[in-house]
C-alpha atoms as a PDB file:
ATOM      1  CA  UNK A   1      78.385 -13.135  -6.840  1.00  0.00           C
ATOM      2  CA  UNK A   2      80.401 -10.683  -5.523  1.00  0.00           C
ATOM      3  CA  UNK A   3      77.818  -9.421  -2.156  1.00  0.00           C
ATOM      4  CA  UNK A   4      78.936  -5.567  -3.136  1.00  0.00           C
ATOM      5  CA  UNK A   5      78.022  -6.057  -6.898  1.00  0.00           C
ATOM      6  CA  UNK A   6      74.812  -6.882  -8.167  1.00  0.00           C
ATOM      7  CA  UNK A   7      74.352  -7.004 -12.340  1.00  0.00           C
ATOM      8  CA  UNK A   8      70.489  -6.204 -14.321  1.00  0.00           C
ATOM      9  CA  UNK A   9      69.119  -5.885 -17.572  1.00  0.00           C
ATOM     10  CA  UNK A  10      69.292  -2.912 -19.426  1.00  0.00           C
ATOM     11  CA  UNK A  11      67.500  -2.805 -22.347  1.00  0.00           C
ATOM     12  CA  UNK A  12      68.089  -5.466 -25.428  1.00  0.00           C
ATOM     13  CA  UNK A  13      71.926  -5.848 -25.824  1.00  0.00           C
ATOM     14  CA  UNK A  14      73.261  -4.299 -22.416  1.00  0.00           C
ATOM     15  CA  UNK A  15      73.613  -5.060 -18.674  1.00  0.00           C
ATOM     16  CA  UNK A  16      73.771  -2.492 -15.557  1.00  0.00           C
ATOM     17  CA  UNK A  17      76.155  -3.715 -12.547  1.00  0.00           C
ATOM     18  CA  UNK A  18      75.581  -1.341  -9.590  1.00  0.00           C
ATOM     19  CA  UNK A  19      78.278  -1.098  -7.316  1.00  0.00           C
ATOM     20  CA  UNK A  20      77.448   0.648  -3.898  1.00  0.00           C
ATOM     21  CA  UNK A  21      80.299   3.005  -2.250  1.00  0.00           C
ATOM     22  CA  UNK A  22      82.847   2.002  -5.225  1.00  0.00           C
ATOM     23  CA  UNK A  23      84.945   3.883  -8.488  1.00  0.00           C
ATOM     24  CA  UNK A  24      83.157   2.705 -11.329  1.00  0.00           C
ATOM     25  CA  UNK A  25      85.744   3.685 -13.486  1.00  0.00           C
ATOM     26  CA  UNK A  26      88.101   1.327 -11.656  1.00  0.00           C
ATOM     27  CA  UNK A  27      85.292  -1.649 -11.493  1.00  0.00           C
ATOM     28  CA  UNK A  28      84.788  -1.032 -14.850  1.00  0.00           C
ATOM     29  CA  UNK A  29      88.952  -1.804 -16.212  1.00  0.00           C
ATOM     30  CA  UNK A  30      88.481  -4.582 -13.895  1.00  0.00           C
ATOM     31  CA  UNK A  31      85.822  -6.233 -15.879  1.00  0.00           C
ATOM     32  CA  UNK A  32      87.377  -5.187 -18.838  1.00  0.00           C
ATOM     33  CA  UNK A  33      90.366  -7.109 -18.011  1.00  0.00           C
ATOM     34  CA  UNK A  34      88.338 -10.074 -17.189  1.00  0.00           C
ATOM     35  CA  UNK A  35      86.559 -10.413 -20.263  1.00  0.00           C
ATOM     36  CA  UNK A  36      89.739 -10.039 -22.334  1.00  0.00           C
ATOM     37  CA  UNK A  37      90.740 -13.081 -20.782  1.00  0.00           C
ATOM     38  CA  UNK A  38      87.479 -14.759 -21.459  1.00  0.00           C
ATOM     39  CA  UNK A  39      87.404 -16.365 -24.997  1.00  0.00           C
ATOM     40  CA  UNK A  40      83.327 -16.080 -25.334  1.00  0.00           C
ATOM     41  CA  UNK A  41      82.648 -12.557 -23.605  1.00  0.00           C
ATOM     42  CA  UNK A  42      85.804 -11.072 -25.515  1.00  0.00           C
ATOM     43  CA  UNK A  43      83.902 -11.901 -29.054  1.00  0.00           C
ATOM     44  CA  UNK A  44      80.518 -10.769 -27.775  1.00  0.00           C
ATOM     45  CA  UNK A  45      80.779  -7.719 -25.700  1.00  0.00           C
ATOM     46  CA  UNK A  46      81.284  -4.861 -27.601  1.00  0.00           C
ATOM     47  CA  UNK A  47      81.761  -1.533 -25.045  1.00  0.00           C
ATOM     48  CA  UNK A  48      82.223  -1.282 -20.962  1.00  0.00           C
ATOM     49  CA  UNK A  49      81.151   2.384 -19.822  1.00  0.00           C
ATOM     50  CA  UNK A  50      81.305   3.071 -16.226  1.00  0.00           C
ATOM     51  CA  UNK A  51      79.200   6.157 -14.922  1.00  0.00           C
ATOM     52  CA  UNK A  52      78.680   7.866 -11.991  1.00  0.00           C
ATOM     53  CA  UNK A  53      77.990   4.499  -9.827  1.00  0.00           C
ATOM     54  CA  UNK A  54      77.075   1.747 -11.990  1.00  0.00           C
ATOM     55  CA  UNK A  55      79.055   0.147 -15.121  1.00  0.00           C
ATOM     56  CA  UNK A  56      77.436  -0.913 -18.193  1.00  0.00           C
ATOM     57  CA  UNK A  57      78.135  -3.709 -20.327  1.00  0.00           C
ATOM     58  CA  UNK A  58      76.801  -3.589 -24.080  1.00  0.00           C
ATOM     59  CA  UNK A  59      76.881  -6.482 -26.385  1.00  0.00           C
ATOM     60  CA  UNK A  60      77.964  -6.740 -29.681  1.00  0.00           C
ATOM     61  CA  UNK A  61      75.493  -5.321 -32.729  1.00  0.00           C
ATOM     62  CA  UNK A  62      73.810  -9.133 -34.123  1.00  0.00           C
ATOM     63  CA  UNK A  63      74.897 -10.886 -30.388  1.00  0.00           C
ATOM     64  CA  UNK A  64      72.626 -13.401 -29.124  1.00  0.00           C
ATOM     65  CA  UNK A  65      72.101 -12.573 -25.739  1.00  0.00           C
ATOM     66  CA  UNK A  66      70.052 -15.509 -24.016  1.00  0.00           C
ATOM     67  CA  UNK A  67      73.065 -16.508 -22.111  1.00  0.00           C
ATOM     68  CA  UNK A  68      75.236 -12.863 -21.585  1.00  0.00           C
ATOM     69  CA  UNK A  69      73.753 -11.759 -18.827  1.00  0.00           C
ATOM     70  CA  UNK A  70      74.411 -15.322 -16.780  1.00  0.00           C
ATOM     71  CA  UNK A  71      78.165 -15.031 -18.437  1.00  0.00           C
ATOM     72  CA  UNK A  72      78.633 -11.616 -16.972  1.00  0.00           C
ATOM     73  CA  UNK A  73      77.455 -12.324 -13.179  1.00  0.00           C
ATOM     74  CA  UNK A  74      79.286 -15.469 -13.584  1.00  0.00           C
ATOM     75  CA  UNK A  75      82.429 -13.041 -13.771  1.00  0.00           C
ATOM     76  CA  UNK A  76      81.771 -10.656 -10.948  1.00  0.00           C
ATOM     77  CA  UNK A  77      83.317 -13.104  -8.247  1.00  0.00           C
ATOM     78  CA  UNK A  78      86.261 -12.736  -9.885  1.00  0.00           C
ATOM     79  CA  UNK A  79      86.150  -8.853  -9.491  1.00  0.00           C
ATOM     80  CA  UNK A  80      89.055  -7.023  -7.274  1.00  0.00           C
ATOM     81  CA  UNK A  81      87.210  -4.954  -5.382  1.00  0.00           C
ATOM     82  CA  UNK A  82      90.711  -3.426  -4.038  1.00  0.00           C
ATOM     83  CA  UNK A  83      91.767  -3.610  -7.436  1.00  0.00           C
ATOM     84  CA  UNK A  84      94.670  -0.821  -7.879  1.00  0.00           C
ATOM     85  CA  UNK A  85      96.996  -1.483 -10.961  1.00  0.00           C
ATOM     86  CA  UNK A  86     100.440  -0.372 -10.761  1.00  0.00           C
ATOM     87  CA  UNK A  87     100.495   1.517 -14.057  1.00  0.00           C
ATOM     88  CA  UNK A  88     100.372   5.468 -13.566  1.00  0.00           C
ATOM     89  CA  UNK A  89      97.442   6.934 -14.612  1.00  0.00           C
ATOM     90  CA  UNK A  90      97.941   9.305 -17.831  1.00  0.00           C
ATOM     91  CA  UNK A  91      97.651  13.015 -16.775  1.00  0.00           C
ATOM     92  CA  UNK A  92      96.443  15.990 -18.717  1.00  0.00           C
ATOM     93  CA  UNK A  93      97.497  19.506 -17.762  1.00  0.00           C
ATOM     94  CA  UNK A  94      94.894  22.326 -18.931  1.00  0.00           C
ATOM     95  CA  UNK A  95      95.844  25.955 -18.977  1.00  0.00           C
ATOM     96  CA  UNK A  96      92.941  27.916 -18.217  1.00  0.00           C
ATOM     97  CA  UNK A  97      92.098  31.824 -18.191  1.00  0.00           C
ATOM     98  CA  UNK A  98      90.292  32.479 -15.133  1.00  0.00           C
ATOM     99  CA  UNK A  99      87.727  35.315 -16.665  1.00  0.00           C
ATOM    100  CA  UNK A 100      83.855  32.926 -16.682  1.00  0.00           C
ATOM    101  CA  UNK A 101      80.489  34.881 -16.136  1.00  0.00           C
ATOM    102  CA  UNK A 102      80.412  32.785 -12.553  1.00  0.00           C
ATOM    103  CA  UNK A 103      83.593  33.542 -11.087  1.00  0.00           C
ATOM    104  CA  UNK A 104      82.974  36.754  -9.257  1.00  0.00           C
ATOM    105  CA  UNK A 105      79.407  35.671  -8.176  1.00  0.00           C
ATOM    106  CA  UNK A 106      80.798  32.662  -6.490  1.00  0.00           C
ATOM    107  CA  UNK A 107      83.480  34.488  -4.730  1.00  0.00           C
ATOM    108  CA  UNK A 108      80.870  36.752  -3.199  1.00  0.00           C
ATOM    109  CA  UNK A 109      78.390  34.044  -2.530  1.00  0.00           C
ATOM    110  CA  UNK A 110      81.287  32.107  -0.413  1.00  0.00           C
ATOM    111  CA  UNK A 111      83.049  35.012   0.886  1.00  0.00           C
ATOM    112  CA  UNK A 112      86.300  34.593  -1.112  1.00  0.00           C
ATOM    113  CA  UNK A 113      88.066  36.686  -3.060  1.00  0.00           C
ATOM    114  CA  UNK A 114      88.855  35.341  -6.667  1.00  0.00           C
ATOM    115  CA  UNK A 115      92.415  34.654  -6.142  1.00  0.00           C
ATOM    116  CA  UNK A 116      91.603  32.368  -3.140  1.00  0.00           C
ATOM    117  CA  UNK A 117      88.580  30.752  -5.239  1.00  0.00           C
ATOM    118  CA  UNK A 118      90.891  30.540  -8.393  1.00  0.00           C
ATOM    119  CA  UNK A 119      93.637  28.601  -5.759  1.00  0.00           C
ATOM    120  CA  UNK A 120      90.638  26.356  -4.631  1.00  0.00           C
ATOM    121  CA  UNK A 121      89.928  25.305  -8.208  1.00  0.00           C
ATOM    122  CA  UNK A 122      93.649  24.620  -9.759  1.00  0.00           C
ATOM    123  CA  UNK A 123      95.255  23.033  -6.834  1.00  0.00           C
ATOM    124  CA  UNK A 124      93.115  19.851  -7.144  1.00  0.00           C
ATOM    125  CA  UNK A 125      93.677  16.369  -9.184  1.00  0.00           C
ATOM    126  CA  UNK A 126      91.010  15.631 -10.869  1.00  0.00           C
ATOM    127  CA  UNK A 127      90.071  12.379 -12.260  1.00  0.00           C
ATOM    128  CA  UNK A 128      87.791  11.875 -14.659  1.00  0.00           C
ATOM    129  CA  UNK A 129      84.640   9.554 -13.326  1.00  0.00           C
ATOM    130  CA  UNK A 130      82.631   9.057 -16.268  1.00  0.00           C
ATOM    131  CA  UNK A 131      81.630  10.952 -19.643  1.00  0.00           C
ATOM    132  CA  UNK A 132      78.077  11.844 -20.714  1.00  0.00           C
ATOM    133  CA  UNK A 133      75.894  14.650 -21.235  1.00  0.00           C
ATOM    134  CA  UNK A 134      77.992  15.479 -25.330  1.00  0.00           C
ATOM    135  CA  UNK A 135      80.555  13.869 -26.570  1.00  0.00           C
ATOM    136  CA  UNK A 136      83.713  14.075 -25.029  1.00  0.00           C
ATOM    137  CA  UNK A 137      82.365  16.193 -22.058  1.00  0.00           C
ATOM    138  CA  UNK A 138      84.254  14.739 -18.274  1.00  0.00           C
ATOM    139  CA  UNK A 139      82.817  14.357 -15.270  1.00  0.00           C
ATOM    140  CA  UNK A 140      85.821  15.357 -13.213  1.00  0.00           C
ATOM    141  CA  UNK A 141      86.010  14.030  -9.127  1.00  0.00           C
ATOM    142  CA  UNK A 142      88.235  15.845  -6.640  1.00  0.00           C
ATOM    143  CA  UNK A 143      86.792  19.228  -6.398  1.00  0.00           C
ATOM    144  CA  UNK A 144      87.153  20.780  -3.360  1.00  0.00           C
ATOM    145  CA  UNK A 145      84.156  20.538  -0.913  1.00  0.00           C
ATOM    146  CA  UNK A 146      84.004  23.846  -0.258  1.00  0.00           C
ATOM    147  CA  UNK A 147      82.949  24.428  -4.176  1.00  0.00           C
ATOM    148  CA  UNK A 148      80.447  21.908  -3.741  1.00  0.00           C
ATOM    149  CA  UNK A 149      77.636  24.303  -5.832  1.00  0.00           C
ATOM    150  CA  UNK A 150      74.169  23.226  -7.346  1.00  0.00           C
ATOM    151  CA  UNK A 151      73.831  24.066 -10.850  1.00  0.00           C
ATOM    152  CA  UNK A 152      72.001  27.702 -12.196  1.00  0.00           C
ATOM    153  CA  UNK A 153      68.683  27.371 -11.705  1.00  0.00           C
ATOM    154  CA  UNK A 154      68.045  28.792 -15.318  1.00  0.00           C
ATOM    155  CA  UNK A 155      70.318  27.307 -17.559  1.00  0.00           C
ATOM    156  CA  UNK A 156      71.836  28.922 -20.601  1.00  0.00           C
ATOM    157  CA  UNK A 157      71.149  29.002 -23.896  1.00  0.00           C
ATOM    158  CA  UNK A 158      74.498  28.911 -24.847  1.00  0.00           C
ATOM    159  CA  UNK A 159      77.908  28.286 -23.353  1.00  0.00           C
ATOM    160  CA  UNK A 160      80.495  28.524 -25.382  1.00  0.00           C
ATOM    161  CA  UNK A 161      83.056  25.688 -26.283  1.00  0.00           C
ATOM    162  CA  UNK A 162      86.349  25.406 -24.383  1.00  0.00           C
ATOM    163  CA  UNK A 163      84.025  26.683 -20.706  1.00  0.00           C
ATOM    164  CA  UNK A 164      85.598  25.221 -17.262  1.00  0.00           C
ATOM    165  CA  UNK A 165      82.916  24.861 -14.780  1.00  0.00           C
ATOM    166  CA  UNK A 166      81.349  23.401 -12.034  1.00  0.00           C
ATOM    167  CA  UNK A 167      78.610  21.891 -10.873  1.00  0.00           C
ATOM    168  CA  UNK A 168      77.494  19.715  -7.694  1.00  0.00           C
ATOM    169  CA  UNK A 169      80.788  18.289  -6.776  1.00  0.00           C
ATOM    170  CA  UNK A 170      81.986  17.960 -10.404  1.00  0.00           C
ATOM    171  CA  UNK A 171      84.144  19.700 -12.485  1.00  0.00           C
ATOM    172  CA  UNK A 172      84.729  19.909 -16.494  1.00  0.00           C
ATOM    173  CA  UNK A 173      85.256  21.674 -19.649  1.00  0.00           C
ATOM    174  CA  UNK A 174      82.327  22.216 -22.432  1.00  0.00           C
ATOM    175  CA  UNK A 175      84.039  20.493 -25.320  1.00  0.00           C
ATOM    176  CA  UNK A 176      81.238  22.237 -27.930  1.00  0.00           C
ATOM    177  CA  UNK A 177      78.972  25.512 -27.573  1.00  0.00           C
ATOM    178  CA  UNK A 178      76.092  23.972 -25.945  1.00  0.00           C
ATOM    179  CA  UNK A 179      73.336  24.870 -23.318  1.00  0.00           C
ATOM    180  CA  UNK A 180      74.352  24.421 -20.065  1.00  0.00           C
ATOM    181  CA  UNK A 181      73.532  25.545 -16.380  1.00  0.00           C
ATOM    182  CA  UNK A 182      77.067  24.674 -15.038  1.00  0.00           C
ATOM    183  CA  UNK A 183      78.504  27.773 -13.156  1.00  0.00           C
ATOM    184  CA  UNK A 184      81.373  28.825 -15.495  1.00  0.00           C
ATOM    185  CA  UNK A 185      84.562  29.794 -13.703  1.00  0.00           C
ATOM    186  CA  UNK A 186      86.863  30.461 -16.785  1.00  0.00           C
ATOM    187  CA  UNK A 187      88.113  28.764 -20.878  1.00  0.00           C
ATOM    188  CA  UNK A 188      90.684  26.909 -21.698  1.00  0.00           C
ATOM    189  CA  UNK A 189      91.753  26.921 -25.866  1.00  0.00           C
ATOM    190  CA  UNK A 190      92.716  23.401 -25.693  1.00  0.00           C
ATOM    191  CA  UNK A 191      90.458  20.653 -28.183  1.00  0.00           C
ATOM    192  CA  UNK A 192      88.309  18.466 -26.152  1.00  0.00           C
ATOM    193  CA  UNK A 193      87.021  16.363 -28.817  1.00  0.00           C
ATOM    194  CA  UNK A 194      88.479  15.624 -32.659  1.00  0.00           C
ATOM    195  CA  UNK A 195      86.761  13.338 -34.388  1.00  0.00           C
ATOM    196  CA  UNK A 196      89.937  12.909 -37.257  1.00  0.00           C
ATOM    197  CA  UNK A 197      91.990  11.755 -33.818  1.00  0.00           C
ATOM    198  CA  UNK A 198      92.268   7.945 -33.259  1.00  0.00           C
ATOM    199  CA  UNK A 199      91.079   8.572 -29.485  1.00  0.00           C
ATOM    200  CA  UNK A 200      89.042  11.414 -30.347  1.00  0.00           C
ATOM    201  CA  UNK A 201      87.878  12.595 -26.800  1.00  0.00           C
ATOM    202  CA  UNK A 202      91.059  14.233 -24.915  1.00  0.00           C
ATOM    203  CA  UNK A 203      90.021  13.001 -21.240  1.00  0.00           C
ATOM    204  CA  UNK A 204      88.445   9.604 -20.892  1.00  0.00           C
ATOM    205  CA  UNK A 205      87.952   7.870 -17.906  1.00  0.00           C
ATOM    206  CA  UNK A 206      90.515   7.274 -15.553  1.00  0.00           C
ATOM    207  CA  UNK A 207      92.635  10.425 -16.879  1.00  0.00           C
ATOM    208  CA  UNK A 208      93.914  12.635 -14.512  1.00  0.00           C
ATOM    209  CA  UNK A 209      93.342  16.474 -15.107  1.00  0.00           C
ATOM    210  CA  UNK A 210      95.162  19.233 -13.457  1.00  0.00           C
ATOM    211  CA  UNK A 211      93.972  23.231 -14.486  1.00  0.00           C
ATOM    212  CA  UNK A 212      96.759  25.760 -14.606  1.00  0.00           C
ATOM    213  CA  UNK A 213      95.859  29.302 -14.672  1.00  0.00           C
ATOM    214  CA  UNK A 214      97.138  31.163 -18.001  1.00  0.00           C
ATOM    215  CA  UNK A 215     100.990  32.211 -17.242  1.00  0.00           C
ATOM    216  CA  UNK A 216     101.854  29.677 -15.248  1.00  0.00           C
ATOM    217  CA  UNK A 217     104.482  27.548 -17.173  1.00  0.00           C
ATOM    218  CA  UNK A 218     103.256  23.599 -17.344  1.00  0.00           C
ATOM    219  CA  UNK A 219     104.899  20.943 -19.283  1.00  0.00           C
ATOM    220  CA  UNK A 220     102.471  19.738 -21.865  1.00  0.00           C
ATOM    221  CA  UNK A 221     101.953  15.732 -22.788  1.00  0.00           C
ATOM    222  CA  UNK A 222     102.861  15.232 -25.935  1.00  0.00           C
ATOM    223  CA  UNK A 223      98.884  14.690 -26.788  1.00  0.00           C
ATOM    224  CA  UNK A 224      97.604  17.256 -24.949  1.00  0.00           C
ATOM    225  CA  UNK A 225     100.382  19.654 -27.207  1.00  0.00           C
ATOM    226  CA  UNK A 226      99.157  18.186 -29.772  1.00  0.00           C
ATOM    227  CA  UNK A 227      95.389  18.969 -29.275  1.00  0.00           C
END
Protein backbone atom coordinates (compact mmCIF):
# COMPACT_ATOMS: atom_id res chain seq x y z
CA UNK A 1 0.00 0.00 0.00
CA UNK A 2 0.74 3.21 -0.98
CA UNK A 3 3.00 4.50 2.60
CA UNK A 4 0.99 8.09 2.21
CA UNK A 5 -2.49 6.33 1.99
CA UNK A 6 -3.93 4.26 4.48
CA UNK A 7 -7.83 2.86 3.82
CA UNK A 8 -10.58 1.87 7.13
CA UNK A 9 -13.94 0.85 7.66
CA UNK A 10 -16.62 3.11 7.72
CA UNK A 11 -19.67 1.86 8.68
CA UNK A 12 -21.53 -1.23 6.72
CA UNK A 13 -21.13 -0.53 2.93
CA UNK A 14 -18.26 2.23 2.91
CA UNK A 15 -14.48 2.67 3.36
CA UNK A 16 -12.42 5.92 4.61
CA UNK A 17 -8.82 6.35 2.85
CA UNK A 18 -6.97 9.15 4.70
CA UNK A 19 -4.49 10.82 2.81
CA UNK A 20 -2.05 13.10 4.87
CA UNK A 21 -0.83 16.57 3.17
CA UNK A 22 -2.82 15.61 -0.21
CA UNK A 23 -6.13 17.07 -2.57
CA UNK A 24 -8.67 14.67 -1.90
CA UNK A 25 -10.56 15.75 -4.64
CA UNK A 26 -7.68 14.82 -6.94
CA UNK A 27 -7.00 11.30 -4.96
CA UNK A 28 -10.41 10.79 -5.20
CA UNK A 29 -10.71 10.97 -9.64
CA UNK A 30 -7.71 8.93 -9.26
CA UNK A 31 -9.44 6.07 -7.66
CA UNK A 32 -12.28 6.69 -9.62
CA UNK A 33 -10.36 6.07 -12.67
CA UNK A 34 -8.95 2.97 -11.26
CA UNK A 35 -11.98 1.28 -10.45
CA UNK A 36 -13.49 2.01 -13.87
CA UNK A 37 -10.87 -0.03 -15.13
CA UNK A 38 -11.48 -2.74 -12.64
CA UNK A 39 -14.23 -5.20 -13.85
CA UNK A 40 -15.33 -6.27 -10.05
CA UNK A 41 -15.02 -2.78 -8.14
CA UNK A 42 -16.76 -1.00 -11.24
CA UNK A 43 -20.08 -3.30 -10.55
CA UNK A 44 -19.84 -2.95 -6.78
CA UNK A 45 -18.90 0.49 -5.78
CA UNK A 46 -21.53 2.72 -6.07
CA UNK A 47 -20.20 6.61 -5.08
CA UNK A 48 -16.42 8.10 -4.41
CA UNK A 49 -16.77 11.43 -2.26
CA UNK A 50 -13.64 13.09 -1.32
CA UNK A 51 -13.82 15.63 1.71
CA UNK A 52 -11.76 17.83 3.35
CA UNK A 53 -8.74 15.15 3.76
CA UNK A 54 -9.98 11.77 3.41
CA UNK A 55 -12.01 10.05 0.38
CA UNK A 56 -14.78 7.74 0.87
CA UNK A 57 -15.70 4.82 -0.99
CA UNK A 58 -19.45 3.49 -0.67
CA UNK A 59 -20.60 0.24 -2.01
CA UNK A 60 -23.39 -0.57 -3.93
CA UNK A 61 -27.11 -0.86 -2.05
CA UNK A 62 -27.40 -5.23 -1.73
CA UNK A 63 -23.17 -5.48 -2.21
CA UNK A 64 -21.54 -8.11 -0.35
CA UNK A 65 -18.77 -6.59 1.21
CA UNK A 66 -16.53 -9.41 2.88
CA UNK A 67 -13.92 -8.89 0.30
CA UNK A 68 -14.29 -4.76 -0.74
CA UNK A 69 -12.35 -3.44 1.61
CA UNK A 70 -9.15 -5.93 0.68
CA UNK A 71 -10.15 -4.98 -3.20
CA UNK A 72 -9.86 -1.32 -2.46
CA UNK A 73 -6.30 -1.28 -0.55
CA UNK A 74 -5.32 -3.71 -3.11
CA UNK A 75 -5.78 -0.59 -5.54
CA UNK A 76 -4.07 2.16 -3.64
CA UNK A 77 -0.49 1.14 -4.98
CA UNK A 78 -1.63 1.92 -8.07
CA UNK A 79 -2.59 5.54 -6.95
CA UNK A 80 -0.66 8.70 -8.68
CA UNK A 81 0.09 10.54 -5.98
CA UNK A 82 1.42 13.37 -8.56
CA UNK A 83 -1.49 12.59 -10.46
CA UNK A 84 -2.35 15.89 -12.64
CA UNK A 85 -4.60 15.15 -15.77
CA UNK A 86 -4.20 17.26 -18.68
CA UNK A 87 -7.88 18.10 -19.13
CA UNK A 88 -8.77 21.80 -17.96
CA UNK A 89 -10.73 21.96 -15.14
CA UNK A 90 -14.42 23.39 -15.87
CA UNK A 91 -14.73 26.98 -14.45
CA UNK A 92 -17.74 28.79 -13.12
CA UNK A 93 -17.85 32.58 -13.03
CA UNK A 94 -20.32 34.04 -10.23
CA UNK A 95 -21.42 37.63 -10.28
CA UNK A 96 -21.86 38.75 -6.90
CA UNK A 97 -23.28 42.06 -5.18
CA UNK A 98 -20.97 42.95 -2.55
CA UNK A 99 -23.77 44.34 0.13
CA UNK A 100 -23.64 40.98 3.19
CA UNK A 101 -24.35 41.89 6.95
CA UNK A 102 -20.34 40.94 7.44
CA UNK A 103 -18.70 43.00 5.01
CA UNK A 104 -18.19 46.25 6.81
CA UNK A 105 -17.42 44.47 10.18
CA UNK A 106 -14.62 42.61 8.60
CA UNK A 107 -13.15 45.58 6.96
CA UNK A 108 -12.92 47.27 10.33
CA UNK A 109 -11.81 44.23 12.19
CA UNK A 110 -8.71 43.92 9.56
CA UNK A 111 -8.19 47.47 8.92
CA UNK A 112 -9.35 47.52 5.26
CA UNK A 113 -11.56 49.43 3.60
CA UNK A 114 -14.32 47.45 1.63
CA UNK A 115 -13.01 48.05 -1.74
CA UNK A 116 -9.60 46.54 -0.75
CA UNK A 117 -11.51 43.58 1.17
CA UNK A 118 -13.97 43.22 -1.85
CA UNK A 119 -10.42 43.00 -4.21
CA UNK A 120 -9.13 40.36 -1.64
CA UNK A 121 -12.21 38.20 -2.13
CA UNK A 122 -12.79 38.28 -6.18
CA UNK A 123 -9.28 38.12 -7.31
CA UNK A 124 -8.86 34.48 -6.13
CA UNK A 125 -9.49 30.92 -8.00
CA UNK A 126 -11.25 28.97 -6.10
CA UNK A 127 -11.61 25.34 -6.34
CA UNK A 128 -14.05 23.53 -4.93
CA UNK A 129 -12.56 20.82 -2.18
CA UNK A 130 -15.46 18.95 -1.17
CA UNK A 131 -19.39 19.44 -0.64
CA UNK A 132 -21.28 18.88 2.63
CA UNK A 133 -23.07 20.64 5.20
CA UNK A 134 -26.80 20.91 2.38
CA UNK A 135 -26.98 19.88 -0.72
CA UNK A 136 -25.08 21.45 -3.24
CA UNK A 137 -23.27 23.78 -0.72
CA UNK A 138 -18.95 24.07 -1.87
CA UNK A 139 -16.28 24.11 0.16
CA UNK A 140 -14.21 26.50 -1.90
CA UNK A 141 -9.94 26.47 -1.35
CA UNK A 142 -7.87 29.49 -2.37
CA UNK A 143 -9.02 32.20 -0.16
CA UNK A 144 -6.67 34.56 0.64
CA UNK A 145 -4.82 34.10 4.02
CA UNK A 146 -5.35 37.25 5.11
CA UNK A 147 -9.35 36.39 5.23
CA UNK A 148 -8.52 33.45 7.10
CA UNK A 149 -11.74 34.21 9.77
CA UNK A 150 -13.36 31.76 12.38
CA UNK A 151 -16.95 31.46 12.00
CA UNK A 152 -19.72 33.85 14.23
CA UNK A 153 -19.71 32.67 17.38
CA UNK A 154 -23.65 32.78 17.40
CA UNK A 155 -24.84 31.50 14.34
CA UNK A 156 -27.95 32.60 12.52
CA UNK A 157 -31.15 31.56 12.35
CA UNK A 158 -31.44 32.23 8.94
CA UNK A 159 -29.27 33.11 5.98
CA UNK A 160 -30.79 33.55 3.09
CA UNK A 161 -30.25 31.50 -0.21
CA UNK A 162 -27.84 32.76 -2.88
CA UNK A 163 -25.25 34.23 0.54
CA UNK A 164 -21.30 34.32 -0.40
CA UNK A 165 -19.33 33.86 2.66
CA UNK A 166 -16.56 32.81 4.49
CA UNK A 167 -15.44 30.92 7.00
CA UNK A 168 -11.95 29.47 8.34
CA UNK A 169 -10.07 29.42 5.15
CA UNK A 170 -13.12 28.48 3.03
CA UNK A 171 -15.27 30.15 0.88
CA UNK A 172 -18.96 29.42 -0.64
CA UNK A 173 -22.38 30.32 -1.52
CA UNK A 174 -25.64 29.17 0.64
CA UNK A 175 -27.45 27.32 -2.11
CA UNK A 176 -30.92 27.34 0.26
CA UNK A 177 -32.07 29.74 3.25
CA UNK A 178 -30.53 27.91 6.01
CA UNK A 179 -28.86 28.62 9.47
CA UNK A 180 -25.52 29.41 9.24
CA UNK A 181 -22.62 31.20 11.22
CA UNK A 182 -20.49 31.84 8.04
CA UNK A 183 -19.54 35.62 7.90
CA UNK A 184 -21.58 36.81 4.86
CA UNK A 185 -19.71 39.16 2.55
CA UNK A 186 -22.40 39.62 -0.23
CA UNK A 187 -25.42 37.32 -2.85
CA UNK A 188 -25.13 36.19 -5.91
CA UNK A 189 -28.81 35.38 -7.97
CA UNK A 190 -27.31 32.50 -9.66
CA UNK A 191 -29.08 28.63 -8.82
CA UNK A 192 -26.82 26.54 -6.80
CA UNK A 193 -28.81 23.50 -6.77
CA UNK A 194 -31.88 22.21 -9.29
CA UNK A 195 -33.00 19.13 -8.66
CA UNK A 196 -34.98 18.91 -12.47
CA UNK A 197 -31.06 19.43 -13.79
CA UNK A 198 -29.22 16.19 -14.80
CA UNK A 199 -26.13 17.44 -12.58
CA UNK A 200 -28.23 19.17 -10.22
CA UNK A 201 -25.53 20.87 -7.94
CA UNK A 202 -23.80 23.85 -10.06
CA UNK A 203 -20.15 23.42 -8.44
CA UNK A 204 -18.96 19.94 -7.67
CA UNK A 205 -15.69 19.03 -6.85
CA UNK A 206 -12.88 19.91 -8.80
CA UNK A 207 -14.81 23.06 -10.38
CA UNK A 208 -13.14 26.12 -10.46
CA UNK A 209 -15.07 29.28 -9.17
CA UNK A 210 -14.16 32.81 -9.81
CA UNK A 211 -16.65 35.81 -8.02
CA UNK A 212 -17.14 38.93 -10.07
CA UNK A 213 -18.54 41.87 -8.40
CA UNK A 214 -22.04 43.04 -10.02
CA UNK A 215 -21.04 45.38 -13.19
CA UNK A 216 -18.20 43.87 -14.09
CA UNK A 217 -18.82 42.20 -17.54
CA UNK A 218 -17.87 38.18 -17.37
CA UNK A 219 -18.50 35.72 -20.03
CA UNK A 220 -20.90 33.18 -18.69
CA UNK A 221 -20.50 29.11 -19.38
CA UNK A 222 -23.09 28.06 -21.15
CA UNK A 223 -24.37 26.13 -17.77
CA UNK A 224 -23.74 28.59 -15.50
CA UNK A 225 -26.17 31.00 -18.11
CA UNK A 226 -28.26 28.58 -17.97
CA UNK A 227 -28.70 28.29 -14.12
Amino acid sequence: MNARLSVARYGDHAWLIKADNYRAVTLAESIRRLIADNASLNTTIDEVVPGARTVLVIAKPGTTTANLGGAIADLLPEVDLDDNPETSPRMVRLEVTYDGADLHPIATELGLSTEALIRMHSESIYEVAFCGFAPGFAYLTGLNPRLHLPRLNTPRPQVPAGSVAIADSYSSVYPQASPGGWRLLGHTNATLFDLDKSEPALLRPGTQVRFTPTGTPIGLPEDLAQA
